[in-house]
Structures are given as structure tokens and as C-alpha cells.
C-alpha atoms as a PDB file:
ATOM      1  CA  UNK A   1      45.940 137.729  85.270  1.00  0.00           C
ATOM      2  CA  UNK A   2      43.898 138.557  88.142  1.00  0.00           C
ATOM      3  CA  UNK A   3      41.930 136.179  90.329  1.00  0.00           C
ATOM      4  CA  UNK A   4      38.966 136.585  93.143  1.00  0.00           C
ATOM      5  CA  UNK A   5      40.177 138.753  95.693  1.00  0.00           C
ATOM      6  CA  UNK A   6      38.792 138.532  98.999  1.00  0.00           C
ATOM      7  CA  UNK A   7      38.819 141.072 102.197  1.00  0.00           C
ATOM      8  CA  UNK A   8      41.482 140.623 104.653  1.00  0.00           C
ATOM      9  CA  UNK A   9      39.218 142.381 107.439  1.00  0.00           C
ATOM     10  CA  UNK A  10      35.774 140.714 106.330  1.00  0.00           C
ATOM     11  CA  UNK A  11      36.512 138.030 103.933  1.00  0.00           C
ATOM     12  CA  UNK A  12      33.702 139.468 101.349  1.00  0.00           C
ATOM     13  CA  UNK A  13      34.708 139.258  97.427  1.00  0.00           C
ATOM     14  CA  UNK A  14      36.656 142.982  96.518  1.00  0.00           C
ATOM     15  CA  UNK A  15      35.166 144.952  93.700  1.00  0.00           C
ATOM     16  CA  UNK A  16      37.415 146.478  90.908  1.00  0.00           C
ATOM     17  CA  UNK A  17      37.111 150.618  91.289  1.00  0.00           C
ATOM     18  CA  UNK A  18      39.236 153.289  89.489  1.00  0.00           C
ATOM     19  CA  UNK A  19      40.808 155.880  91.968  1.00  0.00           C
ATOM     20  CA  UNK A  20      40.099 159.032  89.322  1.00  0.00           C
ATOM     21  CA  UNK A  21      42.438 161.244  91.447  1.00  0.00           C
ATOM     22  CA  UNK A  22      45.383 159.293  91.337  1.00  0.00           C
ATOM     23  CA  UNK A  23      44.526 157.011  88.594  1.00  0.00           C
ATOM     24  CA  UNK A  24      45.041 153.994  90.306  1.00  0.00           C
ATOM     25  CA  UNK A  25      42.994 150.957  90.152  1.00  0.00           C
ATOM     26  CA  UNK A  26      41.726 149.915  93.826  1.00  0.00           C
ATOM     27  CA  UNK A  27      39.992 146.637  94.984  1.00  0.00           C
ATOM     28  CA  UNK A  28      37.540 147.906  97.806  1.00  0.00           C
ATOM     29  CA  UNK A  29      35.325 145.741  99.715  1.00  0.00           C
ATOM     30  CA  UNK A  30      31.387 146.379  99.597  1.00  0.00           C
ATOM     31  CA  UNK A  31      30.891 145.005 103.103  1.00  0.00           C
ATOM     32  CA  UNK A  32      33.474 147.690 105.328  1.00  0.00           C
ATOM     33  CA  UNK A  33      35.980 149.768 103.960  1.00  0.00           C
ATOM     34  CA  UNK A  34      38.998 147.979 103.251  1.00  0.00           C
ATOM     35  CA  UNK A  35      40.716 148.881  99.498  1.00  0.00           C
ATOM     36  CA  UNK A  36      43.396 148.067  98.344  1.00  0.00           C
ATOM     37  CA  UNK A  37      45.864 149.044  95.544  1.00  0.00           C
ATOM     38  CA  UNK A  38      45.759 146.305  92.569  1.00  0.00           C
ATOM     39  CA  UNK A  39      49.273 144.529  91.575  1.00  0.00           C
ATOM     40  CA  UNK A  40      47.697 144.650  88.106  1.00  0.00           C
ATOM     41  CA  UNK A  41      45.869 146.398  85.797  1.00  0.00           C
ATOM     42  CA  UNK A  42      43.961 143.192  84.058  1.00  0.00           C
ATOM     43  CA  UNK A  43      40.901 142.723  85.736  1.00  0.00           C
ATOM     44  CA  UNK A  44      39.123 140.128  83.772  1.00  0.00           C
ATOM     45  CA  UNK A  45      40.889 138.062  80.486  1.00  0.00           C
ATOM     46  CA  UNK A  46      38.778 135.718  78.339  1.00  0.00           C
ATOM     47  CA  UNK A  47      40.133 133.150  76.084  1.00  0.00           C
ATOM     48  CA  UNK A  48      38.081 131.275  73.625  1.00  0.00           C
ATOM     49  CA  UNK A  49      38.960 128.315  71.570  1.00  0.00           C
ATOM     50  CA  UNK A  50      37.365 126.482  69.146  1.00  0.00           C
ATOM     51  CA  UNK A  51      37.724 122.581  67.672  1.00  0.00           C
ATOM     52  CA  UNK A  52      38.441 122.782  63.906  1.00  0.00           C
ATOM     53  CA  UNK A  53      34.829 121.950  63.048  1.00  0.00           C
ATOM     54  CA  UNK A  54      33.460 125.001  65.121  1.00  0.00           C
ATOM     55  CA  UNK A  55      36.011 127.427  63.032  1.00  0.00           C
ATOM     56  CA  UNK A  56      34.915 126.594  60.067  1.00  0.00           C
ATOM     57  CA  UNK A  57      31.208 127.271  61.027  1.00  0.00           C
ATOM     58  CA  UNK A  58      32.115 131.030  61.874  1.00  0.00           C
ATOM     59  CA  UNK A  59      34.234 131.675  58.876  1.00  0.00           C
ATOM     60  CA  UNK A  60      30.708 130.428  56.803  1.00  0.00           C
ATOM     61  CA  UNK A  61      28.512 133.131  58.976  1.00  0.00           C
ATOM     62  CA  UNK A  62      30.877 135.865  58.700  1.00  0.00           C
ATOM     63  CA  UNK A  63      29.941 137.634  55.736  1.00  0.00           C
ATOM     64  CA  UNK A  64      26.582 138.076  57.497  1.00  0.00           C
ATOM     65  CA  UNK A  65      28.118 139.617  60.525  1.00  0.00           C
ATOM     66  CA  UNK A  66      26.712 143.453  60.788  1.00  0.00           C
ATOM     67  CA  UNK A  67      29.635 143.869  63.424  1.00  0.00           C
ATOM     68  CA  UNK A  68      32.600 143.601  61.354  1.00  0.00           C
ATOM     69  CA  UNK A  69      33.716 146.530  59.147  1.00  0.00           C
ATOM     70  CA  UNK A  70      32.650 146.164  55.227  1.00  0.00           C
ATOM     71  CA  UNK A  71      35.321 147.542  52.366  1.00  0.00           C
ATOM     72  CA  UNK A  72      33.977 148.017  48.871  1.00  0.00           C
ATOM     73  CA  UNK A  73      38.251 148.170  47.509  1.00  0.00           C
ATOM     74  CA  UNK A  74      38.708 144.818  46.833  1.00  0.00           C
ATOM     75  CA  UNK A  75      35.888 142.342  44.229  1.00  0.00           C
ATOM     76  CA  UNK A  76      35.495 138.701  44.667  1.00  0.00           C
ATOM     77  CA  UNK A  77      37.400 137.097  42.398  1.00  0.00           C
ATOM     78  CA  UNK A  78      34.834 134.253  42.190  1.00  0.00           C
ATOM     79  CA  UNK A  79      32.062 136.332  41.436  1.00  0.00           C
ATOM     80  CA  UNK A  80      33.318 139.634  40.819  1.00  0.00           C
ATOM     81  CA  UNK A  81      30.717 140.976  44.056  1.00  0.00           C
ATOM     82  CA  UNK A  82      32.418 144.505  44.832  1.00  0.00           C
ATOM     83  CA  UNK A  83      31.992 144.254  48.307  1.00  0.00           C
ATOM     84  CA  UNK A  84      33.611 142.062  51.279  1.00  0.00           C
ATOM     85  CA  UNK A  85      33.943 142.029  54.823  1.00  0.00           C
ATOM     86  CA  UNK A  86      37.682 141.783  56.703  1.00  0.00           C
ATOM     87  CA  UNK A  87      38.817 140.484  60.045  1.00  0.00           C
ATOM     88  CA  UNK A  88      42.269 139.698  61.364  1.00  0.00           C
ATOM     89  CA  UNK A  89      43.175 136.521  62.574  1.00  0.00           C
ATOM     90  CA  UNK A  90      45.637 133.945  63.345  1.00  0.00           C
ATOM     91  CA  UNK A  91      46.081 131.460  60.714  1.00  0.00           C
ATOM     92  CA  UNK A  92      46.013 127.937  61.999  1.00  0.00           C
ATOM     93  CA  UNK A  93      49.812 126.277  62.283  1.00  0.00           C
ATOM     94  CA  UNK A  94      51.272 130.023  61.540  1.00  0.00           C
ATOM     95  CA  UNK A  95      52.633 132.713  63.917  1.00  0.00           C
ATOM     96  CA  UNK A  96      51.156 136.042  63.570  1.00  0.00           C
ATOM     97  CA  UNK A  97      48.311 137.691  62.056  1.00  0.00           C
ATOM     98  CA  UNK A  98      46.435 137.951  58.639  1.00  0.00           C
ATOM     99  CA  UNK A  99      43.877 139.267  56.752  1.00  0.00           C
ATOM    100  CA  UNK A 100      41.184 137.537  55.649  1.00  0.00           C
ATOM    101  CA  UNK A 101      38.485 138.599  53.415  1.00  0.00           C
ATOM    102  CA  UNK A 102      34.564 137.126  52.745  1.00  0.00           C
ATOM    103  CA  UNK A 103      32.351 137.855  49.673  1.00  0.00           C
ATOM    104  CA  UNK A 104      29.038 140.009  50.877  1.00  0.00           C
ATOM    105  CA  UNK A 105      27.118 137.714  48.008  1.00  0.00           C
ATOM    106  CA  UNK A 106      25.153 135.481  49.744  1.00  0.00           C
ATOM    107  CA  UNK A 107      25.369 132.814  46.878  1.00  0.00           C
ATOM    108  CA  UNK A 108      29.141 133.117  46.439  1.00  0.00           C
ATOM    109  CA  UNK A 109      30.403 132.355  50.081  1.00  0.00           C
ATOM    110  CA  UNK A 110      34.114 132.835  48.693  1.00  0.00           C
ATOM    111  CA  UNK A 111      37.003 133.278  51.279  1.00  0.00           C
ATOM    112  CA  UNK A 112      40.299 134.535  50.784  1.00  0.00           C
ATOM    113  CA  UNK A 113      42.958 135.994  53.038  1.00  0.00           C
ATOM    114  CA  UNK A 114      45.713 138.933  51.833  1.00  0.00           C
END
């Protein structure tokens, strides 16, 4: 991942900017007119992680979440609600990714995963 990069002429911070032409990505400097060519295409990565305790709270408010798509093909098998809302995710102690599922009934609050 990519860190600060600073001018070698000035020593100002460098900017991320797309050269359209060549479709390169460039690092220029807003203070002269050094650029340079970037070693890599990742110009900012953010990791989040949570305790165990802060998981839990978002898996409770995600059924509320307008963001995250809504599928009315699967019921609740608590409640029988016919709609749900999915996300992917990393199941904690397993490799890879699954499919979980939350009940759109605000009094049901069931969670499952496929």
C-alpha cells in the first residue's frame, strides 16, 4: 500500500492524478512541477476492525440499513416476514465468505446466514 509521498525538488506532499492519455497514475507536486509515475495503483486502503461486542451491535442495526440491497425470495423462518436484507461477510474463526440474511420485521430481529 501506498504511503505520503513527498517532492524530491520541494519537499511538499504529492497529490494522486490520473494521466488520461496514457492511463497512468502520476504523483505531481502542487508547489512546482515535479510528477512522478506511481509504483502502485492503491492510493488509499482502509481497514476496520471491530471487538466482538461492536459486531454484534451492527448485525442488530442491519435490517434498518437503507444501503444494503433488500430480496423479497427468501421468508423468515421465525416469523414468516417475506422480506430480508443480505450482506456478505466473513464468518468469525472461518476462511472465506458467506451470506447472511436479516428479517425486515422490526419485532422479529431474526438472523440467519445461507
Amino acid at each position: 500500500m501506498s504511503t505520503l509521498k513527498f517532492c524530491s525538488v520541494c519537499n511538499n506532499i504529492l497529490y494522486p492524478k490520473e494521466d488520461k492519455e496514457r492511463k497512468v497514475l502520476l504523483y505531481v507536486c502542487g508547489n512546482c512541477d515535479h510528477q512522478e509515475e506511481a509504483d502502485d495503483n492503491c492510493v488509499y486502503k482502509c481497514e476496520i476492525t471491530h471487538s466482538n461486542g461492536k459486531r454484534s451491535q451492527i448485525l442488530q442495526d442491519v435490517a434498518v440499513d437503507p444501503t444494503l440491497p433488500r430480496t423479497k425470495s427468501v421468508r423468515c423462518s421465525v416469523c414468516n416476514h417475506p422480506e430480508a436484507v443480505f450482506f456478505k461477510a466473513t464468518p468469525e474463526g472461518e476462511e472465506g465468505m458467506a451470506l447472511f440474511f436479516a428479517c425486515c420485521n422490526p419485532s422479529c430481529g431474526h438472523r440467519w446466514r445461507d
